[in-house]
N, C-alpha and C. Protein backbone atom coordinates (compact mmCIF):
# COMPACT_ATOMS: atom_id res chain seq x y z
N UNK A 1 -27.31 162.01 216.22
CA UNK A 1 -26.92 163.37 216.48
C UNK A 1 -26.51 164.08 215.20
N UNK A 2 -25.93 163.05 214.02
CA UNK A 2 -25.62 164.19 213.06
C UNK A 2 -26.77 163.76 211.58
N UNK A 3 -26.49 164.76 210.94
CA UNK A 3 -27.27 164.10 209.62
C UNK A 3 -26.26 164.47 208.58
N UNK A 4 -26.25 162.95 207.49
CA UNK A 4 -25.78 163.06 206.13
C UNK A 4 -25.36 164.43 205.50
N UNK A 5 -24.64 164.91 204.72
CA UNK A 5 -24.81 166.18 204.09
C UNK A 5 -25.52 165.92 202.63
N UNK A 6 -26.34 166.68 202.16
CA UNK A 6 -26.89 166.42 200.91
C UNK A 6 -26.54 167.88 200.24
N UNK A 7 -26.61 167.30 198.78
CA UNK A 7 -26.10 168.73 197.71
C UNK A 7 -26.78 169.97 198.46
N UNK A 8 -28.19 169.96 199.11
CA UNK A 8 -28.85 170.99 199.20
C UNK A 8 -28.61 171.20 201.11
N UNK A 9 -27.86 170.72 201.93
CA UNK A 9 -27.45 171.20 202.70
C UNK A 9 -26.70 172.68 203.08
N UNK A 10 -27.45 173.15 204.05
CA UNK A 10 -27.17 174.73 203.97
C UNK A 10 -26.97 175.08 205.44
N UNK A 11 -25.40 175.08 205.51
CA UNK A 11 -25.14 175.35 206.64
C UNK A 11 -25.77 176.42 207.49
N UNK A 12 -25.47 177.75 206.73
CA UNK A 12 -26.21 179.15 207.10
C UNK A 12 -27.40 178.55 208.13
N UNK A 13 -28.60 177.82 207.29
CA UNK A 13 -29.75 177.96 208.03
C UNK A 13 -29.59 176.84 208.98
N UNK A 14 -28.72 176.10 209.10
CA UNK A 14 -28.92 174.88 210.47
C UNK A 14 -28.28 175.60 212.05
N UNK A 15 -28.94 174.77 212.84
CA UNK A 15 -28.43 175.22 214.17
C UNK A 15 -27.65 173.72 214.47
N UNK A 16 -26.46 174.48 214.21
CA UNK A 16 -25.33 173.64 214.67
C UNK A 16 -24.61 174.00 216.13
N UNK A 17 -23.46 173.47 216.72
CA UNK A 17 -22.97 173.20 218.35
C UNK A 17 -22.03 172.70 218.29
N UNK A 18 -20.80 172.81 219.12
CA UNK A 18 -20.05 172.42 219.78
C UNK A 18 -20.13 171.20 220.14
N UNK A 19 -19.77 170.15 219.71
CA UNK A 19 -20.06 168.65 219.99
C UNK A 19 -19.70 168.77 221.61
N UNK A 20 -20.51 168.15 222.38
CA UNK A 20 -20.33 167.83 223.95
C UNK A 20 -19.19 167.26 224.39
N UNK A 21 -18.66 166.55 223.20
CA UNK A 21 -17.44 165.38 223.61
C UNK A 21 -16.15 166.85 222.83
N UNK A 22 -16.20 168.09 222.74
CA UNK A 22 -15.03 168.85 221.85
C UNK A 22 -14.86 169.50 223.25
N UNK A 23 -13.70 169.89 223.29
CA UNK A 23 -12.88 170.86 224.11
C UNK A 23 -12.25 171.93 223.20
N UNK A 24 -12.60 173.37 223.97
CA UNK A 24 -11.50 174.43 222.98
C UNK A 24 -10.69 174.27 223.88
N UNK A 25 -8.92 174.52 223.36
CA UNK A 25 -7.90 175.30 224.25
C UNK A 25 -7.53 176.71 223.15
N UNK A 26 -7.98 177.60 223.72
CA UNK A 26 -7.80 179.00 222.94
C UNK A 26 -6.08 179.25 223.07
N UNK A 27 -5.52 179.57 221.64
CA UNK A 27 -4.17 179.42 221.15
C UNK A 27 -3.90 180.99 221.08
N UNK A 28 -2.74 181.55 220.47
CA UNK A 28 -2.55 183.08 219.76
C UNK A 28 -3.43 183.38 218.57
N UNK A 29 -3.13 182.08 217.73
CA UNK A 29 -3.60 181.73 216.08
C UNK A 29 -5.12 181.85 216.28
N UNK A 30 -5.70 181.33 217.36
CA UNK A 30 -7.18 181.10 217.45
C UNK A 30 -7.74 179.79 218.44
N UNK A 31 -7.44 178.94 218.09
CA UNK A 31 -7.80 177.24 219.06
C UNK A 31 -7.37 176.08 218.51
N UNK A 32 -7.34 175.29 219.33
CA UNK A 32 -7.35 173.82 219.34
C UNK A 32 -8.72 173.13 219.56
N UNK A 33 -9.25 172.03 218.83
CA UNK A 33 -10.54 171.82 218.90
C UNK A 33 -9.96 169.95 219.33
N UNK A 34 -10.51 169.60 220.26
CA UNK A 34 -10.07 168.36 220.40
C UNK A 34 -11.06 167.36 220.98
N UNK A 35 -11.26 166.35 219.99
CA UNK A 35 -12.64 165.48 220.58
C UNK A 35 -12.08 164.12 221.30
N UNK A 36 -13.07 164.10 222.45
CA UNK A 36 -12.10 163.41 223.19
C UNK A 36 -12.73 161.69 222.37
N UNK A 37 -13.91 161.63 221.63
CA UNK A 37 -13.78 160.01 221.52
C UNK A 37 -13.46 159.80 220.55
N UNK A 38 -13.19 160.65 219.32
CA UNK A 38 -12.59 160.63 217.96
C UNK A 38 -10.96 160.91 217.77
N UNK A 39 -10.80 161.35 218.78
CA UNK A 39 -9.25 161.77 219.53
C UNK A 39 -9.02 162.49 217.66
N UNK A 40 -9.97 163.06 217.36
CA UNK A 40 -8.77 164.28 216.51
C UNK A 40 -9.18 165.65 217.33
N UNK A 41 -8.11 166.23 216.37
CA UNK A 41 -7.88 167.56 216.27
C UNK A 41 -7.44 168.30 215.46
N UNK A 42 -7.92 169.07 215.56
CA UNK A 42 -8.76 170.63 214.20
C UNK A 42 -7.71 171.95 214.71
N UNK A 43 -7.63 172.40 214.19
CA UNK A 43 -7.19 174.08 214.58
C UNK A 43 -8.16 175.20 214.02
N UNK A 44 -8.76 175.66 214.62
CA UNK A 44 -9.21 177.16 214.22
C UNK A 44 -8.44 178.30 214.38
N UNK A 45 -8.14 178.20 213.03
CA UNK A 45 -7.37 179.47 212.48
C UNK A 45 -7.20 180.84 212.58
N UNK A 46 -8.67 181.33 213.23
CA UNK A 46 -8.76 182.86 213.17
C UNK A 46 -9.75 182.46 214.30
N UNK A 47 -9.30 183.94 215.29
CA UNK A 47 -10.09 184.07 216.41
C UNK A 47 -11.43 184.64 216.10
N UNK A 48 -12.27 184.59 215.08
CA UNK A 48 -13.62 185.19 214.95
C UNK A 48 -13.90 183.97 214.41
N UNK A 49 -13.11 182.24 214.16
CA UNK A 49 -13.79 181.41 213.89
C UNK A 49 -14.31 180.75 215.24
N UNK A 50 -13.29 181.18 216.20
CA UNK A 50 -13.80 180.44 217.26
C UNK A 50 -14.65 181.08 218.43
N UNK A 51 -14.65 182.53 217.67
CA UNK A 51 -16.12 183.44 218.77
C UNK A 51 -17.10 183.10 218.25
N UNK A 52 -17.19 182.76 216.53
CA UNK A 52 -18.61 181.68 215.97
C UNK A 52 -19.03 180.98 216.55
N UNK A 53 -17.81 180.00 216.79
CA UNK A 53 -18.41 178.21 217.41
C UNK A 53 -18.77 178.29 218.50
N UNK A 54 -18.49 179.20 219.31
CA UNK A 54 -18.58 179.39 220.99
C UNK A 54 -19.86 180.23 221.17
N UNK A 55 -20.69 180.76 220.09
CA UNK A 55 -21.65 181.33 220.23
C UNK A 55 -22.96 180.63 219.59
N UNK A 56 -22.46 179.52 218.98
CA UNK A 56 -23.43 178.70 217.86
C UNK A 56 -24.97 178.44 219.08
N UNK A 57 -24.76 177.78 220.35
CA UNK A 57 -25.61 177.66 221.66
C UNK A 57 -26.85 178.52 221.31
N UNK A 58 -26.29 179.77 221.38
CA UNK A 58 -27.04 181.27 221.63
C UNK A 58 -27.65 181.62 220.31
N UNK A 59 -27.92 180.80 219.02
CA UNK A 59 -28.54 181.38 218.28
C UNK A 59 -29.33 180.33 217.31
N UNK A 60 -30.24 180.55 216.88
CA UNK A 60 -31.20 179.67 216.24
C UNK A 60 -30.67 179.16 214.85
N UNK A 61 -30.04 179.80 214.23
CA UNK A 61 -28.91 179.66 212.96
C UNK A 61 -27.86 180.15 213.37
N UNK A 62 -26.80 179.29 212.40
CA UNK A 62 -25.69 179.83 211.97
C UNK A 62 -25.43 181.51 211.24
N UNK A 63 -26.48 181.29 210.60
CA UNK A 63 -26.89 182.51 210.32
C UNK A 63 -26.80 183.90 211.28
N UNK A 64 -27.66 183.50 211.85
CA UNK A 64 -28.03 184.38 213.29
C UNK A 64 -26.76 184.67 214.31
N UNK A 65 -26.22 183.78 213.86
CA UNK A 65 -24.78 183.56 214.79
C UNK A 65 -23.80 184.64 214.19
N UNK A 66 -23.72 184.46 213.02
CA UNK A 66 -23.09 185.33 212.34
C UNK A 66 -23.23 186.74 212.53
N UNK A 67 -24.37 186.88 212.59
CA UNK A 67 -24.93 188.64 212.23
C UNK A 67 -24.91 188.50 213.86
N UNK A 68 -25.12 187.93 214.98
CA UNK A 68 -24.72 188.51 216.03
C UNK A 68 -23.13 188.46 216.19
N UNK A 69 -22.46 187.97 216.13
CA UNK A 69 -20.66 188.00 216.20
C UNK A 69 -20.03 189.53 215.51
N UNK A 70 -21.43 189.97 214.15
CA UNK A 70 -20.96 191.08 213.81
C UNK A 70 -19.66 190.72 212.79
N UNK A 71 -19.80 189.45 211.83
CA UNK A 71 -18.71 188.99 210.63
C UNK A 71 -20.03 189.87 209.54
N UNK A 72 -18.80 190.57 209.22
CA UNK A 72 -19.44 190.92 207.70
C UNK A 72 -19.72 190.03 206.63
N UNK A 73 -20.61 190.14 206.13
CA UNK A 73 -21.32 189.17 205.02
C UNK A 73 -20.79 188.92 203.59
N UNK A 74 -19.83 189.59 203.97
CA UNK A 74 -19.03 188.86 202.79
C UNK A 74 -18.26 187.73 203.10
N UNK A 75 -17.56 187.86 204.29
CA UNK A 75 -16.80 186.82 205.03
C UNK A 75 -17.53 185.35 205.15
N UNK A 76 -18.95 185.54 205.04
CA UNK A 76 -19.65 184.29 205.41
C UNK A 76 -19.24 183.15 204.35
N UNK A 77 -19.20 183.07 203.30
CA UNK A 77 -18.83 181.60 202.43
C UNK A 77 -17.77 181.09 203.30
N UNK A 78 -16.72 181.80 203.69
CA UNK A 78 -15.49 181.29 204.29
C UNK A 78 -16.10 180.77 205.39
N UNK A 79 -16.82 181.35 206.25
CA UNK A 79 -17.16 180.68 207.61
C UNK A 79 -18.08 179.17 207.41
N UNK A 80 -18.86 179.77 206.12
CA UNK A 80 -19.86 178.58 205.62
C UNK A 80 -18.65 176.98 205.32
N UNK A 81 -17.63 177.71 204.83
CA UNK A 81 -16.93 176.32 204.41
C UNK A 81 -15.84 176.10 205.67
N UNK A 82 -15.31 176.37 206.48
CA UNK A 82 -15.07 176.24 207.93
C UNK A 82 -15.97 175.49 208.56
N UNK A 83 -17.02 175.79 208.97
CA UNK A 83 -18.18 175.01 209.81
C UNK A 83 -18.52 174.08 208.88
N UNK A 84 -18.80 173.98 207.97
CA UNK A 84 -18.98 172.83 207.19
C UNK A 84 -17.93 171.99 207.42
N UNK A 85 -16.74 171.92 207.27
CA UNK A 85 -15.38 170.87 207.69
C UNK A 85 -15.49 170.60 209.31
N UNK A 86 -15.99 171.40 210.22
CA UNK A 86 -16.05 170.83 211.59
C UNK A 86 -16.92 169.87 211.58
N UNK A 87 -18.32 170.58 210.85
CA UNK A 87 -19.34 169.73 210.88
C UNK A 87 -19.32 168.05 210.36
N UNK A 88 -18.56 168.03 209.41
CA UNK A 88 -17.93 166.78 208.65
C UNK A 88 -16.89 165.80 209.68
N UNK A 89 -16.05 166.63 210.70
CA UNK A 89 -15.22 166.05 211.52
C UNK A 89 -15.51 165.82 212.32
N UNK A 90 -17.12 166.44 212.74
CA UNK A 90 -17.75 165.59 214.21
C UNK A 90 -17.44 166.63 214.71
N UNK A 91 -16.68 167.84 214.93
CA UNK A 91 -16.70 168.88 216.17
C UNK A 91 -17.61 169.52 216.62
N UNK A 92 -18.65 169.93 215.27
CA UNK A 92 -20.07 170.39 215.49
C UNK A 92 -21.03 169.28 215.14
N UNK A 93 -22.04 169.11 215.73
CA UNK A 93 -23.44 168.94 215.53
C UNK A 93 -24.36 169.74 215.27
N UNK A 94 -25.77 169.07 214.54
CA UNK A 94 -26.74 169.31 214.31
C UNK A 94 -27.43 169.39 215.64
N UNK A 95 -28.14 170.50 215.93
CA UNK A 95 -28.90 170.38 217.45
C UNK A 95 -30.88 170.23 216.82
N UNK A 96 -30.56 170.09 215.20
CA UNK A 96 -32.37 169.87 214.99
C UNK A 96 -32.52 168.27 215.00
């Protein structure tokens, strides 16, 4: 389900997901991300990180995800290095 990260890994263009085994509980701050067979847990910090992850399903990239959520493109490195740390913790998957 997941693949290695390599120097030339590019989040933007992968279609990443909500690992099947993650639960959100939506907080004030933003969420709780909690996997039930890795038993961690993550916090998403800002509520437009977790209208990302909850929309990742609905779009062919991360990319795509983005420009539909309507995050301005400057904001994206930050989101790029956010989803990259879920992606590393198992919360997201690779769906290619």
């Amino acid at each position: 389900m997941r693949r290695l990260l390599t120097s030339d890994f590019d989040v933007l263009d992968s279609s990443l997901d909500l690992h099947p085994q993650v639960a959100l509980r939506p907080e004030p701050f933003g969420a709780l991300a909690y996997h039930f067979d890795t038993r961690k847990l993550v916090f998403l910090k800002h509520p437009d990180v977790v209208r990302v992850v909850q929309s990742l399903a609905d779009h062919d990239t991360v990319a795509a995800t983005l420009a539909a959520c309507d995050i301005d493109e400057q904001r994206w490195p930050s989101f790029d290095k956010a989803l990259t740390s879920l992606y590393e913790s198992d919360m997201l998957y690779d769906r290619a």
